[in-house]
N, C-alpha and C. Protein backbone atom coordinates (compact mmCIF):
# COMPACT_ATOMS: atom_id res chain seq x y z
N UNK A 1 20.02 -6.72 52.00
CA UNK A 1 18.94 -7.19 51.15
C UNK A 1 18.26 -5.99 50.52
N UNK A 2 18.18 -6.15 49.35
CA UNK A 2 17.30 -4.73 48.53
C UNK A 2 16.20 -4.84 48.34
N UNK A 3 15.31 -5.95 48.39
CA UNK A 3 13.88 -6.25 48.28
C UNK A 3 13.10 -5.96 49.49
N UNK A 4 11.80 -5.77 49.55
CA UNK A 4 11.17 -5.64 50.33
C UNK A 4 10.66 -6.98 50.87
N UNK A 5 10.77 -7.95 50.48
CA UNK A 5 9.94 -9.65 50.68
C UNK A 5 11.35 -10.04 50.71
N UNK A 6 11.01 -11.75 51.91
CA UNK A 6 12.30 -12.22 51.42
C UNK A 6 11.96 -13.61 50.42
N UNK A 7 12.77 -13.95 49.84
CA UNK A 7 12.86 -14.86 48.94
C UNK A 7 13.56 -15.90 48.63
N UNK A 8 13.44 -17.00 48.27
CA UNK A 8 13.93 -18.25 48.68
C UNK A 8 15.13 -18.32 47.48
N UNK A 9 14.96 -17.49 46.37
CA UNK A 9 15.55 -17.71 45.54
C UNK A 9 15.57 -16.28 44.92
N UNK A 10 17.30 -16.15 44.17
CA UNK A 10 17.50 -14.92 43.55
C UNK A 10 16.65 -14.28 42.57
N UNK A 11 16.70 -12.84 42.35
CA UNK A 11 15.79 -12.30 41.22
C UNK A 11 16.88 -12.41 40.13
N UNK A 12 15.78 -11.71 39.25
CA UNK A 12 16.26 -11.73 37.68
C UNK A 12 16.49 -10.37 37.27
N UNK A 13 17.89 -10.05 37.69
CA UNK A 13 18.44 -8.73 37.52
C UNK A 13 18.06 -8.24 36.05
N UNK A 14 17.67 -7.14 35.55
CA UNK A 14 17.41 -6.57 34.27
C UNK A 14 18.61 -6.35 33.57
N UNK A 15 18.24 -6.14 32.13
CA UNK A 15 19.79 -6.51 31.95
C UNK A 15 20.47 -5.06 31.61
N UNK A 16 21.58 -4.92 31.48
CA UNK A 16 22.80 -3.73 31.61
C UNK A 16 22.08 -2.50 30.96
N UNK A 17 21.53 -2.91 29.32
CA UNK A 17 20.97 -1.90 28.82
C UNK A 17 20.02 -1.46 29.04
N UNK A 18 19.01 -2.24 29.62
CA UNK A 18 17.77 -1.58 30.66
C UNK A 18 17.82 -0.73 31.47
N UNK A 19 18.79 -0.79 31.85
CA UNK A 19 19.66 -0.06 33.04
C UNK A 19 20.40 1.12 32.83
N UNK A 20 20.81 1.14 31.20
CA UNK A 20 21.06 2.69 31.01
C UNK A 20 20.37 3.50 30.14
N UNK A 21 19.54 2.58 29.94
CA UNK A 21 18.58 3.02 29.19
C UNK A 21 17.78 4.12 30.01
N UNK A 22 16.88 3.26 31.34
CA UNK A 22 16.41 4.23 32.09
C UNK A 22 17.55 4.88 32.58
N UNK A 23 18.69 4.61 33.15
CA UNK A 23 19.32 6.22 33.69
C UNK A 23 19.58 7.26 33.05
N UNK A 24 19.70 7.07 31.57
CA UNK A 24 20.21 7.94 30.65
C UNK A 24 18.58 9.07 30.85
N UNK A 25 17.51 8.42 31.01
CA UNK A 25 16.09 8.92 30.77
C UNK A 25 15.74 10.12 31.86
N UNK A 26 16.34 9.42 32.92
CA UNK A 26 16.15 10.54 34.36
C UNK A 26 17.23 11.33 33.96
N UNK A 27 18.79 11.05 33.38
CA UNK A 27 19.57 12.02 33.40
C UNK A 27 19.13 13.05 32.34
N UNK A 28 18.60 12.82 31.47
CA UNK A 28 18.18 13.63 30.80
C UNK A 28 17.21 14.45 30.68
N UNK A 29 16.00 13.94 31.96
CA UNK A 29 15.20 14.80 32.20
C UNK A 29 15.78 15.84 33.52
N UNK A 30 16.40 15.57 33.96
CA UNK A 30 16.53 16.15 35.14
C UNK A 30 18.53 16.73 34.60
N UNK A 31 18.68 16.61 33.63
CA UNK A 31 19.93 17.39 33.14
C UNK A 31 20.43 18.67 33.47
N UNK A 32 19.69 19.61 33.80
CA UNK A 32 20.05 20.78 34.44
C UNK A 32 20.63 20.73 35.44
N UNK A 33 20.02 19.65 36.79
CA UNK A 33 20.86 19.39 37.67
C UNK A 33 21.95 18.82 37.94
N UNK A 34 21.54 17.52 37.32
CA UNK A 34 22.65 16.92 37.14
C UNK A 34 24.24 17.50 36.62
N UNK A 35 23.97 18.22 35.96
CA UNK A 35 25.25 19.20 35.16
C UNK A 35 26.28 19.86 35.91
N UNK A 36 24.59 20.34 37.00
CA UNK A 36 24.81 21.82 37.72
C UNK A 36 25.83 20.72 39.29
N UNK A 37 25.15 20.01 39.63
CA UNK A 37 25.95 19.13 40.77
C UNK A 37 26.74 18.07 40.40
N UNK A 38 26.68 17.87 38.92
CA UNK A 38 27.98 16.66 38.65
C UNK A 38 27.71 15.47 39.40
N UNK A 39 26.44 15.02 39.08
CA UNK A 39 25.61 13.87 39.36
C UNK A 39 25.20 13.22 38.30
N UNK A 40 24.31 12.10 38.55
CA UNK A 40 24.34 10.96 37.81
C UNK A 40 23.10 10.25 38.12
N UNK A 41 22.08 9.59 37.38
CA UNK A 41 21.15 8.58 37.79
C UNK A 41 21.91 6.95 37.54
N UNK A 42 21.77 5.96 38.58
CA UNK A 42 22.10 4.38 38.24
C UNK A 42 20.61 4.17 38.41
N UNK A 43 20.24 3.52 37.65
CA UNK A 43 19.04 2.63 38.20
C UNK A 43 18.83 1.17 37.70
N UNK A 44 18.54 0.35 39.01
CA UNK A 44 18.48 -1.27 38.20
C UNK A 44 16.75 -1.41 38.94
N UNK A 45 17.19 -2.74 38.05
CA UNK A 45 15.90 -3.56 38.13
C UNK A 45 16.01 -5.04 38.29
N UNK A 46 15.00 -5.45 39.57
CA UNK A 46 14.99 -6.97 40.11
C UNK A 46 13.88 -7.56 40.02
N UNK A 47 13.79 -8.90 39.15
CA UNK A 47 12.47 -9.34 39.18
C UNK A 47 12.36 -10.39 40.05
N UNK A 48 11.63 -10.66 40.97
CA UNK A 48 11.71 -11.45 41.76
C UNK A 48 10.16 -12.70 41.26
N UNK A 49 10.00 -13.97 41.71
CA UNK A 49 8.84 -14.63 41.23
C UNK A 49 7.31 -13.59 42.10
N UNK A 50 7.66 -13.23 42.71
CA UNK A 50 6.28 -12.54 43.54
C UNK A 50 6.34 -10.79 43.56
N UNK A 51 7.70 -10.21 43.19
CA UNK A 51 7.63 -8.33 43.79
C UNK A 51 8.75 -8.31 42.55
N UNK A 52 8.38 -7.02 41.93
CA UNK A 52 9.33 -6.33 40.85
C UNK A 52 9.65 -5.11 41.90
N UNK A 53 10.89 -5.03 41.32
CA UNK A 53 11.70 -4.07 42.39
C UNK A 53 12.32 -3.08 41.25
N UNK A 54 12.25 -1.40 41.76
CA UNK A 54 13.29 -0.95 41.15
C UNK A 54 13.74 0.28 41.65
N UNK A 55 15.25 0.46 41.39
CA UNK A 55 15.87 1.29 42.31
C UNK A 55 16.57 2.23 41.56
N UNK A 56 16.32 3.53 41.90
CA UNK A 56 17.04 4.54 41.29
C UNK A 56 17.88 5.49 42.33
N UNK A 57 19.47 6.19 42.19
CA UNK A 57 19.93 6.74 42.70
C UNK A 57 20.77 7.58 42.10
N UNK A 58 20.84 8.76 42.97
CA UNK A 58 21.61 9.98 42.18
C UNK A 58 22.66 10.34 43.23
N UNK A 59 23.79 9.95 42.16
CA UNK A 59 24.69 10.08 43.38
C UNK A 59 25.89 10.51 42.27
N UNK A 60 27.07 10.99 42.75
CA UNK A 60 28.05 11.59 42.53
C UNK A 60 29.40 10.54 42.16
N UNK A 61 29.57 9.89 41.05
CA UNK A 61 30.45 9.04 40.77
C UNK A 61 31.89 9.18 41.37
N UNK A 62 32.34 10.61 41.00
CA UNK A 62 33.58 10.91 41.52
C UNK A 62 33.85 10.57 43.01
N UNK A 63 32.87 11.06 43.20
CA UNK A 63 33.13 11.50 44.65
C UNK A 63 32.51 9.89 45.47
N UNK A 64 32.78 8.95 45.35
CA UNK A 64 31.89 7.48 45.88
C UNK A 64 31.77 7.84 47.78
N UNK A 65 32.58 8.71 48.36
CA UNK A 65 32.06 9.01 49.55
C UNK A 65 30.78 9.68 50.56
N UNK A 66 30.53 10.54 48.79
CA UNK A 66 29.12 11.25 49.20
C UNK A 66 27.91 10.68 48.77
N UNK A 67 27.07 10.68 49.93
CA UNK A 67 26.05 9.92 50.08
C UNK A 67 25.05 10.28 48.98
N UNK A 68 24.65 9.23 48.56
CA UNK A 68 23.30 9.25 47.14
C UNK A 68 21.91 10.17 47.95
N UNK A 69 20.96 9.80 47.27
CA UNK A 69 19.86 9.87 47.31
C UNK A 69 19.21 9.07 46.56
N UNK A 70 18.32 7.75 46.97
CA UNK A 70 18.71 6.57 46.67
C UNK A 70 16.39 6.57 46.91
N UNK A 71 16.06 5.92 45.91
CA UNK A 71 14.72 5.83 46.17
C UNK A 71 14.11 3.99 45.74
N UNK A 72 13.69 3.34 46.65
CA UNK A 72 13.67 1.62 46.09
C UNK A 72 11.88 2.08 45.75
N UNK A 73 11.75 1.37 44.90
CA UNK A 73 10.15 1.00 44.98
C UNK A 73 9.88 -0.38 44.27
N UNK A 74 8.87 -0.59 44.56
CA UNK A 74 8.24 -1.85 44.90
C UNK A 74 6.92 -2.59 44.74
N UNK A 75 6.73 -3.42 44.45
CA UNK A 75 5.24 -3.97 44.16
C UNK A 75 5.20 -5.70 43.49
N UNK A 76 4.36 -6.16 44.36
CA UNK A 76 4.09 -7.49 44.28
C UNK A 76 3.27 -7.46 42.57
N UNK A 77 3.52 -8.86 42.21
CA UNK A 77 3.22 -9.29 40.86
C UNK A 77 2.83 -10.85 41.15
N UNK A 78 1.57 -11.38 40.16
CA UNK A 78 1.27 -12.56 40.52
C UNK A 78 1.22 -12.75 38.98
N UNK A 79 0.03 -13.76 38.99
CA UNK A 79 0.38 -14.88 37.44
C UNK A 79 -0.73 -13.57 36.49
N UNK A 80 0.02 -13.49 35.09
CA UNK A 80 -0.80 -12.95 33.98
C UNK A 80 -0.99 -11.96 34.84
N UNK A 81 0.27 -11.05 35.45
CA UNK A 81 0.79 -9.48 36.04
C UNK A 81 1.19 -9.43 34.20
N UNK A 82 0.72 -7.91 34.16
CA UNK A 82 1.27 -6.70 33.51
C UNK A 82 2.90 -6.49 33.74
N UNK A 83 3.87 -7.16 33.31
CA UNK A 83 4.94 -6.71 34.01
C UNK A 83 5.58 -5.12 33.49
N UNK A 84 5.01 -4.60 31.90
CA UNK A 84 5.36 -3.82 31.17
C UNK A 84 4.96 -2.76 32.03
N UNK A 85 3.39 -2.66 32.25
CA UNK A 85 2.53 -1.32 32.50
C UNK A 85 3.23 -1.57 34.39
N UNK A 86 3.28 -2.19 34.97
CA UNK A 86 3.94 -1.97 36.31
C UNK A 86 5.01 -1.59 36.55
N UNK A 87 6.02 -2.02 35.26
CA UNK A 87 7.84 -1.63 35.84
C UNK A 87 7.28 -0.23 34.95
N UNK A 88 6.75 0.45 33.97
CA UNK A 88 6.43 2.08 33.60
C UNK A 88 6.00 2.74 34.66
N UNK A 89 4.76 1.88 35.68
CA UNK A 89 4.22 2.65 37.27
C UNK A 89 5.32 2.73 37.84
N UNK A 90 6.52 2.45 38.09
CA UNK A 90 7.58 2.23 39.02
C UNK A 90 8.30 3.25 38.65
N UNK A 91 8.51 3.29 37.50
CA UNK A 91 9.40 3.98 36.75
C UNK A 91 8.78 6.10 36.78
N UNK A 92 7.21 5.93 36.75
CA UNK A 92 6.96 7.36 36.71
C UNK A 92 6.86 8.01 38.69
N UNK A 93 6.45 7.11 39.03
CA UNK A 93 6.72 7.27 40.71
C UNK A 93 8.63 7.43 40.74
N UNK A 94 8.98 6.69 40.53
CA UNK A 94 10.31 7.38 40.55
C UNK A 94 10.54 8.73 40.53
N UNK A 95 10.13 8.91 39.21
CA UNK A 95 10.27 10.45 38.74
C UNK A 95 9.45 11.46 39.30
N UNK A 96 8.55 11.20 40.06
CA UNK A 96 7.50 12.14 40.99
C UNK A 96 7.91 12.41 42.01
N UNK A 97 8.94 11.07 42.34
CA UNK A 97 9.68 11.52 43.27
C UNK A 97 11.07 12.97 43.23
N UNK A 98 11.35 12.69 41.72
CA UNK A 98 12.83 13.19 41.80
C UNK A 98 12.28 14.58 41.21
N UNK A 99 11.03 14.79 40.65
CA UNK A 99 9.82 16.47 40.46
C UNK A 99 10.33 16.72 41.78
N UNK A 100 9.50 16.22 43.12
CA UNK A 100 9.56 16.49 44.40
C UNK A 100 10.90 17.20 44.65
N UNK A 101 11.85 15.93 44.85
CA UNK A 101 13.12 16.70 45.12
C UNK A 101 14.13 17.62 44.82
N UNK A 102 14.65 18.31 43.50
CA UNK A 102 14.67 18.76 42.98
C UNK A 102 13.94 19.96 42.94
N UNK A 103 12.53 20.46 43.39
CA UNK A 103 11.79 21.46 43.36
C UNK A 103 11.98 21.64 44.84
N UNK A 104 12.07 21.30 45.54
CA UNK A 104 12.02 21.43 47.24
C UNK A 104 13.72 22.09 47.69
N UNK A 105 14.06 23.04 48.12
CA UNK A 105 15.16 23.58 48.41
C UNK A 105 15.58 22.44 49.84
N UNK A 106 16.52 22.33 49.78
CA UNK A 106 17.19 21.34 50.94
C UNK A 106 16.37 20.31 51.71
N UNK A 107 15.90 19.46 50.30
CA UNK A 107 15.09 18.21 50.53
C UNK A 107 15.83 17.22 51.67
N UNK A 108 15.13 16.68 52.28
CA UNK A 108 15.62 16.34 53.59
C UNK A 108 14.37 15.43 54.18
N UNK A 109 13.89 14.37 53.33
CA UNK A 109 12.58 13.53 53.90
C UNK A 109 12.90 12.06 53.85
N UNK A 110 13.87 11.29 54.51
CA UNK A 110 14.24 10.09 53.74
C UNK A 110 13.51 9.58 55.14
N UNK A 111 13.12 8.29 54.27
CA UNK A 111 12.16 6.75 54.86
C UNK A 111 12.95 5.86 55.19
N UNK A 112 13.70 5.13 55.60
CA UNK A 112 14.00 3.71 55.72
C UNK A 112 13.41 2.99 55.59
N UNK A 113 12.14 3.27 56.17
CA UNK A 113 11.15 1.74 56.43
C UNK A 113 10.27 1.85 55.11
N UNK A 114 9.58 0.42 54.69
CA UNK A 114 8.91 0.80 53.34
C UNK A 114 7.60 1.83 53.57
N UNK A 115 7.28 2.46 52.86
CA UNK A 115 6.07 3.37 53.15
C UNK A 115 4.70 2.25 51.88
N UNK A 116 3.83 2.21 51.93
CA UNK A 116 2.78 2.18 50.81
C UNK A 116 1.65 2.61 50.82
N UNK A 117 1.54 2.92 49.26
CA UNK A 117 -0.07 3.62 48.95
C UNK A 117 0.15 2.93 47.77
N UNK A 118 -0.98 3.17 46.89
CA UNK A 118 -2.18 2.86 45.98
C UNK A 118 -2.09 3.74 44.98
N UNK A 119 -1.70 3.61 43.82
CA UNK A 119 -1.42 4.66 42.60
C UNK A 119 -1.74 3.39 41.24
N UNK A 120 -3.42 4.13 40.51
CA UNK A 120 -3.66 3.17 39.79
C UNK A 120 -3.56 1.73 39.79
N UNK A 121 -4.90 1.86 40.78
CA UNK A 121 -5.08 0.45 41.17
C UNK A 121 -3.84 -0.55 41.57
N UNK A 122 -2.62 -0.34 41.22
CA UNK A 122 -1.22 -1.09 42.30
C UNK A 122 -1.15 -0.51 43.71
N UNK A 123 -1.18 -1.59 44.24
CA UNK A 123 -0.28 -1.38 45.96
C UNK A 123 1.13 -1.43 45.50
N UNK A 124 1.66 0.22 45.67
CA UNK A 124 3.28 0.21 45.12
C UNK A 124 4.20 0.88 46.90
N UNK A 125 5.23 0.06 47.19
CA UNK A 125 5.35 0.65 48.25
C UNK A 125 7.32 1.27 48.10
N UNK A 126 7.71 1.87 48.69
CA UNK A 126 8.64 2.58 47.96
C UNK A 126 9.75 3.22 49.74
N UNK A 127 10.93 3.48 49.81
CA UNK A 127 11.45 3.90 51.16
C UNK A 127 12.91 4.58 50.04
N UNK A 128 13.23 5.81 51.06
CA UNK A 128 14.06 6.79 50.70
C UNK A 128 15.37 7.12 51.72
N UNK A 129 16.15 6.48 50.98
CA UNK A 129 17.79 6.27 51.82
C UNK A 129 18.91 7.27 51.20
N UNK A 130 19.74 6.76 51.84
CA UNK A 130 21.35 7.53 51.51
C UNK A 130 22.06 6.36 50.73
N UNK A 131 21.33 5.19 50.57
CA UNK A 131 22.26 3.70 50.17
C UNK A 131 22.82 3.96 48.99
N UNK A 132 24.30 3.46 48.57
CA UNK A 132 25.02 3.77 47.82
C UNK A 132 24.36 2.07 47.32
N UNK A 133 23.66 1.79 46.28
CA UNK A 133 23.47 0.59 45.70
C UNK A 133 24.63 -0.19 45.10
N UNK A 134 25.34 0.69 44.48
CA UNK A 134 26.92 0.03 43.42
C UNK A 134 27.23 -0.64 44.73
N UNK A 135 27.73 0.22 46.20
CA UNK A 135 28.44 -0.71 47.16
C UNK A 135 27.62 -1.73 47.76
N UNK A 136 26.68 -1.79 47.55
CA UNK A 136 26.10 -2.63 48.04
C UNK A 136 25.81 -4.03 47.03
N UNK A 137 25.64 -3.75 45.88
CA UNK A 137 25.56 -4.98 45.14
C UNK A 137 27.48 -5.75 45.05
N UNK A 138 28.14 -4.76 45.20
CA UNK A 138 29.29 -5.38 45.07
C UNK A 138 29.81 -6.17 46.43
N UNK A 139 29.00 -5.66 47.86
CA UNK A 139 28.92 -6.75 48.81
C UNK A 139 28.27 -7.66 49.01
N UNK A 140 26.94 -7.70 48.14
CA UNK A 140 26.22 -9.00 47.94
C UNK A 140 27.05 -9.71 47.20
N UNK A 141 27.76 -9.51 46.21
CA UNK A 141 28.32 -9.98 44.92
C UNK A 141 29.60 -11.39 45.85
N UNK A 142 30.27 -10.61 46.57
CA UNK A 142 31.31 -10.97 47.30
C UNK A 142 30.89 -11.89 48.22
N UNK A 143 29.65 -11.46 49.27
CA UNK A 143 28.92 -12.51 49.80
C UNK A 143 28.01 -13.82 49.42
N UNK A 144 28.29 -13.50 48.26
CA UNK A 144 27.68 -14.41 47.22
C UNK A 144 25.95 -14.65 47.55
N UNK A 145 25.49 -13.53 47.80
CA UNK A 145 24.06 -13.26 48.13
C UNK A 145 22.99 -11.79 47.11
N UNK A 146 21.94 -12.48 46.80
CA UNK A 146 21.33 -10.98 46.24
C UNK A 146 20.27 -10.71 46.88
């Protein structure tokens, strides 16, 4: 399960070009590295009726054995939610994250469990894995579960 809540019913996956839209955005800000390690940003997006979800990971296409660096974040949404100005909060916490890592020599801080704080007035809560997302949506896919 990739959400933080569970849910009675599937989200509303964002669609393809959303999706490279923002990866193209991190790959290009963070292009030096990427170049330099022959990496890659995927990032999707899940709307669920109660929590917008979104997940970014940098991981090594070629190589599908080596483990990502994989960041989910998260935040509940109710009626006449901002969905624009919240999936942009999601989206720059992402990237504060990947400032962090990237500047830190042999970053090495991953969360499993969700962590949360408070960044402009959202409760955004966010956990830091090795999860390869592609394999994992392609075993939901198969399990016929999202």
């Amino acid at each position: 399960m990739l959400s933080r809540n569970i849910h009675n019913q599937s989200g509303n996956i964002f669609p393809t070009s959303w999706q490279e839209e923002i990866s193209q955005l991190f790959h290009s800000t963070y292009k030096t590295h990427c170049d330099l390690e022959k990496k890659e940003f995927n990032v999707y997006g899940v709307s669920y009726p109660n929590e917008l979800l979104i997940i970014a990971s940098y991981l090594n296409k070629n190589h599908p054995t080596l483990s990502p660096t994989t960041i989910f974040t998260s935040m509940d949404i109710q009626e006449n939610f901002n969905h624009k100005k919240a999936e942009s909060t999601l989206i720059d916490i992402i990237g504060l994250f990947f400032d962090d890592y990237f500047s830190t020599e042999n970053w090495d801080d991953y969360l499993s469990a969700w962590q949360k704080f408070e960044n402009k007035n959202f409760q955004i809560y966010y956990k830091i894995t090795r999860e390869n997302i592609e394999l994992t949506l392609a075993a939901n896919k198969l399990l016929g579960t999202y």
